[in-house]
PDB file of N, CA and C in Angstrom:
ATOM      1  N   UNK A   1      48.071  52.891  19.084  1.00  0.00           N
ATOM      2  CA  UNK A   1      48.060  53.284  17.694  1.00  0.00           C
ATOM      3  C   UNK A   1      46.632  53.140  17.176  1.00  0.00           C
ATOM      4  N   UNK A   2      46.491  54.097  16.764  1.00  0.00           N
ATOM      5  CA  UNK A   2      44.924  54.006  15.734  1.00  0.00           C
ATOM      6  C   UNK A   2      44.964  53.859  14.190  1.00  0.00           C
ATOM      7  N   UNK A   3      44.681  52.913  13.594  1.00  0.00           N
ATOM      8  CA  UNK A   3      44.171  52.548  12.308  1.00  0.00           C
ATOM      9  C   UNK A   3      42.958  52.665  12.130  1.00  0.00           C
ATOM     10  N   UNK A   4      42.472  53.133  10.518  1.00  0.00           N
ATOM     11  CA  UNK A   4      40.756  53.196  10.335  1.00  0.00           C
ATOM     12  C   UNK A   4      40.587  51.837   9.559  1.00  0.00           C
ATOM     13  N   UNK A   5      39.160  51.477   9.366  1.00  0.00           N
ATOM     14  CA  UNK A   5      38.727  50.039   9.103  1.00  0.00           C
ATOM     15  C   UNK A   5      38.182  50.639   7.974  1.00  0.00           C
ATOM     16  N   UNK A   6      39.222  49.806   6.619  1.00  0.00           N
ATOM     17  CA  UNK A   6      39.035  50.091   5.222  1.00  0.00           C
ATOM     18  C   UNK A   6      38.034  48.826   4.416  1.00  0.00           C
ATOM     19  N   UNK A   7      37.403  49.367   3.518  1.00  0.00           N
ATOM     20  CA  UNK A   7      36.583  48.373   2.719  1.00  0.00           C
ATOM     21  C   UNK A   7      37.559  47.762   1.834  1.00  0.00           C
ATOM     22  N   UNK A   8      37.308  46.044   1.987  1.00  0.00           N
ATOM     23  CA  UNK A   8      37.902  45.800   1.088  1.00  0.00           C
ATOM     24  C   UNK A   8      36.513  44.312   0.177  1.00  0.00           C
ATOM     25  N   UNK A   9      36.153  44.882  -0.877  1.00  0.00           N
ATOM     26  CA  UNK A   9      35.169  44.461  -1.393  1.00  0.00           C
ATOM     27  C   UNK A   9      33.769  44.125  -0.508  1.00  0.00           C
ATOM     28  N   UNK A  10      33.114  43.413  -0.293  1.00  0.00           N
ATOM     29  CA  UNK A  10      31.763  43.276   0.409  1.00  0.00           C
ATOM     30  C   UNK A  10      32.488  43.420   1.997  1.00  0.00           C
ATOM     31  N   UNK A  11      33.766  43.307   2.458  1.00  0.00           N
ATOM     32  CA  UNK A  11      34.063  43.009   3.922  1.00  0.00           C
ATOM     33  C   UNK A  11      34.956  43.908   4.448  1.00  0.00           C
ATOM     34  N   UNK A  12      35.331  44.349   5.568  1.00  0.00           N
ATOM     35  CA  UNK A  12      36.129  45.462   6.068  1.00  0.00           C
ATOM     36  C   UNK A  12      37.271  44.971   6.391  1.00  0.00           C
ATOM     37  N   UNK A  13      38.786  45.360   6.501  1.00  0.00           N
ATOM     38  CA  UNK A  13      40.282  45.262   7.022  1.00  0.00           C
ATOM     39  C   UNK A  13      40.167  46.506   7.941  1.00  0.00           C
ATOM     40  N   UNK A  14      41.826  45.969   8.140  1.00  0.00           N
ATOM     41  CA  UNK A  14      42.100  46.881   8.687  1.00  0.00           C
ATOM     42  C   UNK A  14      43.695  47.195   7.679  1.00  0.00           C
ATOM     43  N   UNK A  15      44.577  47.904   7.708  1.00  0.00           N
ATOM     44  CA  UNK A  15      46.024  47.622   7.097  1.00  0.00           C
ATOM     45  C   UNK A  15      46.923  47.648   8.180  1.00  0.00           C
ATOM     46  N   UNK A  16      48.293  46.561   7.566  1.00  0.00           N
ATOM     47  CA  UNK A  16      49.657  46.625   9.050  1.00  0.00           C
ATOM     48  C   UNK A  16      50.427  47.248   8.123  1.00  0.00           C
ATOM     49  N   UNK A  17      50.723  48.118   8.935  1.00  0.00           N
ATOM     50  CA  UNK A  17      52.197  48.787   8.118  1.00  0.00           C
ATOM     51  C   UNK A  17      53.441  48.079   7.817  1.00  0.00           C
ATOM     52  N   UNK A  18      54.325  48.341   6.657  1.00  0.00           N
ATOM     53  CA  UNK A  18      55.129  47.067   6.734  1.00  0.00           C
ATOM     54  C   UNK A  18      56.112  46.540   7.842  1.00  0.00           C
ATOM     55  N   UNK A  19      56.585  48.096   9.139  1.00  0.00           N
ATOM     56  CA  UNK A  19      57.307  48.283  10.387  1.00  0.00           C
ATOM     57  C   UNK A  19      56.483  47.255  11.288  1.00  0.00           C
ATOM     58  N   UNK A  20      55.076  47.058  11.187  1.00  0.00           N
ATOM     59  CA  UNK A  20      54.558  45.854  12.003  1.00  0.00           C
ATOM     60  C   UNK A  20      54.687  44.649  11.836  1.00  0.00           C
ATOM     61  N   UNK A  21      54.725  44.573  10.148  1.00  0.00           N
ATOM     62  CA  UNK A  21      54.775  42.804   9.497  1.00  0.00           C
ATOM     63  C   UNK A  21      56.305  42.655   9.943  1.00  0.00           C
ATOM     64  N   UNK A  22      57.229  43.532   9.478  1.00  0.00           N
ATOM     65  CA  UNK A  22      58.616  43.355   9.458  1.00  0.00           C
ATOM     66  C   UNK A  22      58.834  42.944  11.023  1.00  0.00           C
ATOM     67  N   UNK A  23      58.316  43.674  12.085  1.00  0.00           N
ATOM     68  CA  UNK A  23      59.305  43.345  13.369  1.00  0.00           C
ATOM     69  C   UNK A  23      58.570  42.197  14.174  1.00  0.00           C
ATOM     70  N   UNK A  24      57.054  41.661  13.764  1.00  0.00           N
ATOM     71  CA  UNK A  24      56.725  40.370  14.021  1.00  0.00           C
ATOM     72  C   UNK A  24      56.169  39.102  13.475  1.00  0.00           C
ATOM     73  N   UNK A  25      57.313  39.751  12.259  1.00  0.00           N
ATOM     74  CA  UNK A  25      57.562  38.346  11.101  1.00  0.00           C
ATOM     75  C   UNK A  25      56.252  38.242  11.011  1.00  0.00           C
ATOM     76  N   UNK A  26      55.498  39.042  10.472  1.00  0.00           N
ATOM     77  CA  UNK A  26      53.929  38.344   9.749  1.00  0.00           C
ATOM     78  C   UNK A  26      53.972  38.294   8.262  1.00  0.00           C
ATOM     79  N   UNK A  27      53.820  37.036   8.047  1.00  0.00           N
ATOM     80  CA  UNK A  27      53.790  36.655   6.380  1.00  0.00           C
ATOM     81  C   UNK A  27      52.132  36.748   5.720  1.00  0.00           C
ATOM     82  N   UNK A  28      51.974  36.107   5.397  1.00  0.00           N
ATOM     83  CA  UNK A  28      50.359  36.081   4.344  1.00  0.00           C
ATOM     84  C   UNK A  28      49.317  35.212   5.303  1.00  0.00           C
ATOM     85  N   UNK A  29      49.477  34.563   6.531  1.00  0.00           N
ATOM     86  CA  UNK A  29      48.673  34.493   6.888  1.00  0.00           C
ATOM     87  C   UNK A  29      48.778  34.709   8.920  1.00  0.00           C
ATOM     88  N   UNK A  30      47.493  35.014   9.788  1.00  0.00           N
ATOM     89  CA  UNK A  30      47.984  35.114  10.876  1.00  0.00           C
ATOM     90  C   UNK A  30      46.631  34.468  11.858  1.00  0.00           C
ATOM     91  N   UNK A  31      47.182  34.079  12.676  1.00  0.00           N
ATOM     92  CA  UNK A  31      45.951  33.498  13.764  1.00  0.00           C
ATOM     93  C   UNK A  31      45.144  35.003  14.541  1.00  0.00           C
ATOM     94  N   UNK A  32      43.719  34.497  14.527  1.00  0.00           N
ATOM     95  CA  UNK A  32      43.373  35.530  15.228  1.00  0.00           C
ATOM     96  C   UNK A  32      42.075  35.229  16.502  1.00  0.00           C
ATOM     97  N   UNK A  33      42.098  35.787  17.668  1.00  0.00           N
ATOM     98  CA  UNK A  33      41.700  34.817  18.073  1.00  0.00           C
ATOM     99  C   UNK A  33      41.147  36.266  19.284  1.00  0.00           C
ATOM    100  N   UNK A  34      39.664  35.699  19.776  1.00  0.00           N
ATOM    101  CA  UNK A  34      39.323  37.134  20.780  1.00  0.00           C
ATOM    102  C   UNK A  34      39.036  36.455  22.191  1.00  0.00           C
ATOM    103  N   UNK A  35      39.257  37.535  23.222  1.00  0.00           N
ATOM    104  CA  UNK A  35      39.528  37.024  24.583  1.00  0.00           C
ATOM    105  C   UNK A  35      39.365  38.480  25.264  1.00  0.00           C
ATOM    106  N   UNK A  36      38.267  38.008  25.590  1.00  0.00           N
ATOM    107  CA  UNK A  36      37.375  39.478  26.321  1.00  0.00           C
ATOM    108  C   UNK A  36      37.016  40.271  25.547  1.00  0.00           C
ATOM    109  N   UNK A  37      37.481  41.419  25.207  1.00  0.00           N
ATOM    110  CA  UNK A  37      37.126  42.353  24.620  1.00  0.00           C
ATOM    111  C   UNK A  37      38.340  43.200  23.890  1.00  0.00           C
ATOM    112  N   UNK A  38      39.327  42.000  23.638  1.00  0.00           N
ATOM    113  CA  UNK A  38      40.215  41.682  22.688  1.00  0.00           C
ATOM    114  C   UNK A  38      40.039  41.253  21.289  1.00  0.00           C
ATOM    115  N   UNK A  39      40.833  41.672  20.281  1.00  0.00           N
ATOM    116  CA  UNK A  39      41.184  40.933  19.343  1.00  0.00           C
ATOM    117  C   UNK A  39      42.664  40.591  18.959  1.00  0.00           C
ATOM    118  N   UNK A  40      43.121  39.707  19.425  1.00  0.00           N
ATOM    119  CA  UNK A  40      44.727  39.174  19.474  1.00  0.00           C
ATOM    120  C   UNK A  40      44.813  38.509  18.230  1.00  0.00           C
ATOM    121  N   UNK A  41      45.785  39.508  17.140  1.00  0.00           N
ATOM    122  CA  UNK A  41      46.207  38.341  16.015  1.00  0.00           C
ATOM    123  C   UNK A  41      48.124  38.200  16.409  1.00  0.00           C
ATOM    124  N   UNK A  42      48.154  37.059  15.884  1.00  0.00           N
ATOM    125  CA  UNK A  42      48.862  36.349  16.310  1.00  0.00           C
ATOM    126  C   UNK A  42      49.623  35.594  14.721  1.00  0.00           C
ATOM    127  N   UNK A  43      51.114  36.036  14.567  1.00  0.00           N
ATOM    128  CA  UNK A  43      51.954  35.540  13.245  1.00  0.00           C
ATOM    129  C   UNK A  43      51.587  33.866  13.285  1.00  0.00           C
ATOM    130  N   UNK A  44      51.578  33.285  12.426  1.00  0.00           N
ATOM    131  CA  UNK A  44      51.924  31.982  12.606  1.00  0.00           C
ATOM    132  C   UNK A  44      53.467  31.670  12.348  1.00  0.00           C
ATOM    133  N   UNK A  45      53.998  30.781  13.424  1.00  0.00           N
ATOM    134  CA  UNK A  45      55.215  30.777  13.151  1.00  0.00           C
ATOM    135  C   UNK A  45      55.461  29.156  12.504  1.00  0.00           C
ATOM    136  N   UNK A  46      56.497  29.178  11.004  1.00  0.00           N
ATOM    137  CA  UNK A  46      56.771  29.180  10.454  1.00  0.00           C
ATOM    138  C   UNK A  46      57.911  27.455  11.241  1.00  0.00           C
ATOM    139  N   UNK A  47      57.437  26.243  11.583  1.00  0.00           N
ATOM    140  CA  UNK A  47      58.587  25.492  11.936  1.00  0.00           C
ATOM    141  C   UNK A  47      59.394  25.131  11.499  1.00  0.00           C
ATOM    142  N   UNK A  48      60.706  25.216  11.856  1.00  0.00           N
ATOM    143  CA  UNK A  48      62.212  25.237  11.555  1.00  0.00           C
ATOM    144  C   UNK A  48      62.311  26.419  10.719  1.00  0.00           C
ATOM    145  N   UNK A  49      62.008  27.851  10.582  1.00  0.00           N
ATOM    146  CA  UNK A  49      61.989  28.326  10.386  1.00  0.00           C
ATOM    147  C   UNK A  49      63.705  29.113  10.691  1.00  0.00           C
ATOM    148  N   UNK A  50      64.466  29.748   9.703  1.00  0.00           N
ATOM    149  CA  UNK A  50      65.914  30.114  10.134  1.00  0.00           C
ATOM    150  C   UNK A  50      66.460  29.229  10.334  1.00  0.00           C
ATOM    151  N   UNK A  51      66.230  27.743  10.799  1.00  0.00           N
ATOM    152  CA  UNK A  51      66.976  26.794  11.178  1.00  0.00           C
ATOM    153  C   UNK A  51      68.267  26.856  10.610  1.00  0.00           C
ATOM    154  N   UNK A  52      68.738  26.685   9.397  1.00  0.00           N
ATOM    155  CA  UNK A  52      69.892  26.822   8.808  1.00  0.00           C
ATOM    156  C   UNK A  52      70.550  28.526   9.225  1.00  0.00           C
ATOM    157  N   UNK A  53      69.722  29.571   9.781  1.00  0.00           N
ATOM    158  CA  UNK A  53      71.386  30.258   9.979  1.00  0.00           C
ATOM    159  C   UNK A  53      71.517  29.665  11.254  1.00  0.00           C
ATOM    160  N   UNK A  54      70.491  29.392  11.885  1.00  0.00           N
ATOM    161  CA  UNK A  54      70.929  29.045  13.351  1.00  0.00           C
ATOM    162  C   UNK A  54      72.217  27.982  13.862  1.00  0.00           C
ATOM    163  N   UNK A  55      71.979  26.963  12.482  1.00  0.00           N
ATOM    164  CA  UNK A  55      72.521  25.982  11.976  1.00  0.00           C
ATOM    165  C   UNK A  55      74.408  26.569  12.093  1.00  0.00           C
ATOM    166  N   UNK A  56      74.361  27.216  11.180  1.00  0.00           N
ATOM    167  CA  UNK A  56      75.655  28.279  10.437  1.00  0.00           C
ATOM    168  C   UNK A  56      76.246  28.762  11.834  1.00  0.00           C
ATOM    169  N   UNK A  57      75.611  29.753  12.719  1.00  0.00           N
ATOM    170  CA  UNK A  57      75.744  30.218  13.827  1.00  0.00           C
ATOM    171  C   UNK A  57      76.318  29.185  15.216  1.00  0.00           C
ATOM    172  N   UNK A  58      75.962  28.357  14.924  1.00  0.00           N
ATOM    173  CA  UNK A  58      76.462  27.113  16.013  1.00  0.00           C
ATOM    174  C   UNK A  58      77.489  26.997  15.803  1.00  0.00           C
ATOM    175  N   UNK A  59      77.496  26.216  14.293  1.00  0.00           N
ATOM    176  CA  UNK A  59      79.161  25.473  13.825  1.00  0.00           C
ATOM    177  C   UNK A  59      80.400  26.685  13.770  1.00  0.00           C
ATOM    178  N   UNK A  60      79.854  27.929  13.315  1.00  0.00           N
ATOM    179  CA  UNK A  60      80.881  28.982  13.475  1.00  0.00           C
ATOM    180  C   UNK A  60      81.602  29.170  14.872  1.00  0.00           C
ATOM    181  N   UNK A  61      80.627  28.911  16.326  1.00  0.00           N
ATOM    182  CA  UNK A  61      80.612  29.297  17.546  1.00  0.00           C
ATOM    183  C   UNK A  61      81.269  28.053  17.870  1.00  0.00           C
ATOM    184  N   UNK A  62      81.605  26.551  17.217  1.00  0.00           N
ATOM    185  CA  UNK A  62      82.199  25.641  17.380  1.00  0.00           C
ATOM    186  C   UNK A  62      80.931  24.743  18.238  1.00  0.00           C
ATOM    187  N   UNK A  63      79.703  24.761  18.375  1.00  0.00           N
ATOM    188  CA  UNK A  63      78.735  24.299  19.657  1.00  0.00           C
ATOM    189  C   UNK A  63      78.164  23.037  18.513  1.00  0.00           C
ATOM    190  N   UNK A  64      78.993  22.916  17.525  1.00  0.00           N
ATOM    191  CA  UNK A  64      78.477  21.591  16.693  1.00  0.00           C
ATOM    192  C   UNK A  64      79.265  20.326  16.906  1.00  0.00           C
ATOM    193  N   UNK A  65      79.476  20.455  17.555  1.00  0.00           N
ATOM    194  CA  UNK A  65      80.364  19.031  18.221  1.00  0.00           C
ATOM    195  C   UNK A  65      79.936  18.231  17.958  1.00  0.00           C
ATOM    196  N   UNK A  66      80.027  16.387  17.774  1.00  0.00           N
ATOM    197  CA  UNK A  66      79.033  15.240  18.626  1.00  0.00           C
ATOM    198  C   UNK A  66      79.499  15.192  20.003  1.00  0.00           C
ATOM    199  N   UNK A  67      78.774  14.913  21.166  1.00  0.00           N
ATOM    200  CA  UNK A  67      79.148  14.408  22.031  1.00  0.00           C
ATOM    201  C   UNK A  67      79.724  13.036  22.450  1.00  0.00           C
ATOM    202  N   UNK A  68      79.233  12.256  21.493  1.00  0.00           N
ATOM    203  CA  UNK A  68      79.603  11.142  21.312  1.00  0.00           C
ATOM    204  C   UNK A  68      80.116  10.489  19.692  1.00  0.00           C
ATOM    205  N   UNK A  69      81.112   9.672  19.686  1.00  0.00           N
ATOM    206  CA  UNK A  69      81.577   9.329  18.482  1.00  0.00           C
ATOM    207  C   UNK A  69      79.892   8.750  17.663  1.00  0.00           C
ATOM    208  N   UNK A  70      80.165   8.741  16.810  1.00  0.00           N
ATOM    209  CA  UNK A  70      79.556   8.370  15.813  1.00  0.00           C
ATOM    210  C   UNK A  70      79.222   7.115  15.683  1.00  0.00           C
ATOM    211  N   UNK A  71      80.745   5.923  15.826  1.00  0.00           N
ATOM    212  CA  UNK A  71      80.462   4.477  15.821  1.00  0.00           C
ATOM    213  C   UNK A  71      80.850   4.290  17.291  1.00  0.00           C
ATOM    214  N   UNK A  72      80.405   3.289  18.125  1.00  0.00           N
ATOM    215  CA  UNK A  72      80.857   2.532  19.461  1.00  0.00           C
ATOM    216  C   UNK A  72      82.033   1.865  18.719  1.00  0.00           C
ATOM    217  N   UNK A  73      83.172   1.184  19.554  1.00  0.00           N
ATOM    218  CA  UNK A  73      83.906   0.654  19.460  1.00  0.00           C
ATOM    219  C   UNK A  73      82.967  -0.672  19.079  1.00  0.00           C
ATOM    220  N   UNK A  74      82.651  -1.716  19.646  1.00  0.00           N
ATOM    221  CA  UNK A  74      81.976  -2.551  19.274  1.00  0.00           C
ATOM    222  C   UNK A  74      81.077  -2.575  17.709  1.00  0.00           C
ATOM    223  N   UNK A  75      80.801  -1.736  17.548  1.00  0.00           N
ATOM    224  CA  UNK A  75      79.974  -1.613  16.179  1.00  0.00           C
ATOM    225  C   UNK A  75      81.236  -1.440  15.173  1.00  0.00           C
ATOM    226  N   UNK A  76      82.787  -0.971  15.373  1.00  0.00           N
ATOM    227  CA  UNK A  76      83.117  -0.987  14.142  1.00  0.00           C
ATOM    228  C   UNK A  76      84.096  -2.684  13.440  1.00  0.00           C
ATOM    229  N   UNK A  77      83.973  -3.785  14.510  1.00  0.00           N
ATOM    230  CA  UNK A  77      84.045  -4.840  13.617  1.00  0.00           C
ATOM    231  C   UNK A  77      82.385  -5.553  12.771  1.00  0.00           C
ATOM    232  N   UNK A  78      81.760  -4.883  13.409  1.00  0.00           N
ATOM    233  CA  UNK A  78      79.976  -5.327  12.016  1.00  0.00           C
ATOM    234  C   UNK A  78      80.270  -5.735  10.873  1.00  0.00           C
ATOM    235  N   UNK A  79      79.684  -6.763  10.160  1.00  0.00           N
ATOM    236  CA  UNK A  79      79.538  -6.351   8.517  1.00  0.00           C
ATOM    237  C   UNK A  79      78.084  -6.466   8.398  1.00  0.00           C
TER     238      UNK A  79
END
């Protein structure tokens, strides 16, 4: 794909169409980083990011189990 390199005040861009931001989740900022005669930008991703549908998606699929009880037998005479 070819894009032209637009002025944007004293410094040049380039523009992503929104079909590029949209399909690799690029928000307002992105890593960019060169390697040979590359320029690789790169989304920053966002940690725990979706977590909660992923969250939603488990317990629906039933994969929210504990594996283990909660209290040991021994721990529930404690005060």
């Amino acid at each position: 794909m070819q894009t032209k390199i637009i002025q944007i005040g004293n410094s040049k861009g380039l523009r992503l169409s929104k079909t590029i931001l949209e399909k690799y989740d690029i928000g307002e900022m992105v890593n960019m980083r060169m390697e040979e005669n590359f320029i690789i930008i790169e989304p920053i991703s966002k940690p725990r990011n979706n977590w909660a549908k992923s969250f939603q998606e488990m317990h629906n699929k039933g994969h929210d189990e504990l594996f283990i009880d909660d209290i040991f037998e021994e721990e529930s005479n404690w005060e």
